[in-house]
C-alpha atoms as a PDB file:
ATOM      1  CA  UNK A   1      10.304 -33.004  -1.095  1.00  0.00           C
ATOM      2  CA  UNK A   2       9.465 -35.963   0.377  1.00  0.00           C
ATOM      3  CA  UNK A   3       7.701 -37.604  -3.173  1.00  0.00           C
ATOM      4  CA  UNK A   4      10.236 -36.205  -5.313  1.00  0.00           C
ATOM      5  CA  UNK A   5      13.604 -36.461  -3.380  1.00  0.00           C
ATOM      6  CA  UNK A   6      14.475 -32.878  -4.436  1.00  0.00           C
ATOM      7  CA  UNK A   7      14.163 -29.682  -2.665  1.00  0.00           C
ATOM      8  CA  UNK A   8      11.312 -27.649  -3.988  1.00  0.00           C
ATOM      9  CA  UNK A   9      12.837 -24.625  -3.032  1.00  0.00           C
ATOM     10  CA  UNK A  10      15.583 -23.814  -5.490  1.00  0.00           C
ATOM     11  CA  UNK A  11      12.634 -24.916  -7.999  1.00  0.00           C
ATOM     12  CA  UNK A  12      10.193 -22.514  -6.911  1.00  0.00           C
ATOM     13  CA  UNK A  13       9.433 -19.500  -9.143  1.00  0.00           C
ATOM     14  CA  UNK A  14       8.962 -15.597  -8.103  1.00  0.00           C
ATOM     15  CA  UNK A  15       5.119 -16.018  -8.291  1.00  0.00           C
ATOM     16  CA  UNK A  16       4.942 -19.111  -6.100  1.00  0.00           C
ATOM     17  CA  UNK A  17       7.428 -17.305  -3.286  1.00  0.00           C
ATOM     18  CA  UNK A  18       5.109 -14.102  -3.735  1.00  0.00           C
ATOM     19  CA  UNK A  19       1.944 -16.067  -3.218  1.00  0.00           C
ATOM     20  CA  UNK A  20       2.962 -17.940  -0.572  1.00  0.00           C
ATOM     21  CA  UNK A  21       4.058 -14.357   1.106  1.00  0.00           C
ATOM     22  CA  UNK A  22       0.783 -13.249   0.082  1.00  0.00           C
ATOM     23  CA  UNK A  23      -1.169 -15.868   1.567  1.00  0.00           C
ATOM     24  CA  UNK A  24       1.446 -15.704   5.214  1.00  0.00           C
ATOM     25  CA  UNK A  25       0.172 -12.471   5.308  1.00  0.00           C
ATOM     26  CA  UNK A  26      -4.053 -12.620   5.005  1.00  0.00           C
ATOM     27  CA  UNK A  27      -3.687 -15.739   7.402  1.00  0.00           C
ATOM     28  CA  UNK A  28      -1.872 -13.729   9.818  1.00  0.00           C
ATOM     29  CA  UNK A  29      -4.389 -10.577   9.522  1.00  0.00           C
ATOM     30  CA  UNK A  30      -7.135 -13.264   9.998  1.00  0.00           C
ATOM     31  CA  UNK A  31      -5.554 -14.679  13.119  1.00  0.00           C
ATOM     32  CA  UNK A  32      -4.924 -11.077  15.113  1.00  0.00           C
ATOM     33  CA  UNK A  33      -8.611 -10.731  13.966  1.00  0.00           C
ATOM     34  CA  UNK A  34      -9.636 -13.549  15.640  1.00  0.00           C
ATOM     35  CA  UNK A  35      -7.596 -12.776  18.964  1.00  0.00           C
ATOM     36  CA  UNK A  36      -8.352  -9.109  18.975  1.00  0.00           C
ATOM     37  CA  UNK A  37     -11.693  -9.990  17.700  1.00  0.00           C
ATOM     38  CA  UNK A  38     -12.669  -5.751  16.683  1.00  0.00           C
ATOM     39  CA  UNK A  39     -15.912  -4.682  17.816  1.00  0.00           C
ATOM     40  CA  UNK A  40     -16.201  -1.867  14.526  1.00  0.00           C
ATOM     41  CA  UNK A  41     -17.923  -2.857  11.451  1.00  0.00           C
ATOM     42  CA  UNK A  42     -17.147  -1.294   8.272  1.00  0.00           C
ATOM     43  CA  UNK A  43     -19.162  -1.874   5.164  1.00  0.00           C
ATOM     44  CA  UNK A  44     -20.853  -4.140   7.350  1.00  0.00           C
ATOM     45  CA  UNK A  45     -17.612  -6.736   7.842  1.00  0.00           C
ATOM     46  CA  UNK A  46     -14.836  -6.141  10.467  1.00  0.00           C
ATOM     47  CA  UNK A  47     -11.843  -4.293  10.324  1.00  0.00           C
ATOM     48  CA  UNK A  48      -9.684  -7.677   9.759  1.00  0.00           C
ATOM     49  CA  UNK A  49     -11.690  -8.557   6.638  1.00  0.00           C
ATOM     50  CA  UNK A  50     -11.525  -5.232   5.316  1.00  0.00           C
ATOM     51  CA  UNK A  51      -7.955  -5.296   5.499  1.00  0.00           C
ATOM     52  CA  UNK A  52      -7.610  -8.620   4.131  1.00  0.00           C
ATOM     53  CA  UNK A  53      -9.761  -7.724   1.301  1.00  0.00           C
ATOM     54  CA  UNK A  54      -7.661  -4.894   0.662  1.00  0.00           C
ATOM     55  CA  UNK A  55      -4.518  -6.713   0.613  1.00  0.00           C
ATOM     56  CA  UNK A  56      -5.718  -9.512  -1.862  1.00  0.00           C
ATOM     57  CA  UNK A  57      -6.965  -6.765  -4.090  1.00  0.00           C
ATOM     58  CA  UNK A  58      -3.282  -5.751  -4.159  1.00  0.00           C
ATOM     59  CA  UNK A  59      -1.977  -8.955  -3.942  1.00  0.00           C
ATOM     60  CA  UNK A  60      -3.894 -10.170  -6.984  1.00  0.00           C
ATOM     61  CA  UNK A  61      -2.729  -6.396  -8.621  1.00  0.00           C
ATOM     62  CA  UNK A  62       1.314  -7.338  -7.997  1.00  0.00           C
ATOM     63  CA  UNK A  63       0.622 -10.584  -8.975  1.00  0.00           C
ATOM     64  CA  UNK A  64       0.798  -9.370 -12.048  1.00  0.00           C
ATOM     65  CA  UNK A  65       3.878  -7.327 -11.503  1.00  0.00           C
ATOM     66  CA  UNK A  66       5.588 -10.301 -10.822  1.00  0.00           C
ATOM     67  CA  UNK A  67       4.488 -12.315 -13.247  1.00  0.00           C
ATOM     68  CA  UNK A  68       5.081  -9.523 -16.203  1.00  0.00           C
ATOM     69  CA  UNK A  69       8.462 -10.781 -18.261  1.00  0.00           C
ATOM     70  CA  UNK A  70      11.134  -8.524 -18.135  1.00  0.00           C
END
């Protein structure tokens, strides 16, 4: 906005607000991982990365849900 002159948000398109959600959402696993820091190891990687895996895996799945014309 501050280049351009011109809000970006009325310009942004469903797959930028979904992977901007997307990312809002692994950061803030990441950061209760880090404060709660979990003691349990799963597949030899904390519960917090396990979860964040799991949630890009679907991330990158609707992704494509989004991105699909209608």
């Amino acid at each position: 906005m501050l280049i351009s002159g011109k809000p970006v948000l009325p310009q942004a398109h469903a797959t930028d607000i979904y992977l901007t959600a997307v990312a809002i959402l692994l950061t803030l696993v990441y950061m209760l991982g880090l404060i709660f820091r979990p003691k349990r190891k799963i597949l030899g990687m904390g519960l917090d990365s396990l979860v964040v895996l799991v949630l890009y895996l679907l991330g990158v799945a609707g992704l494509f849900a989004v991105a699909a014309p209608a």
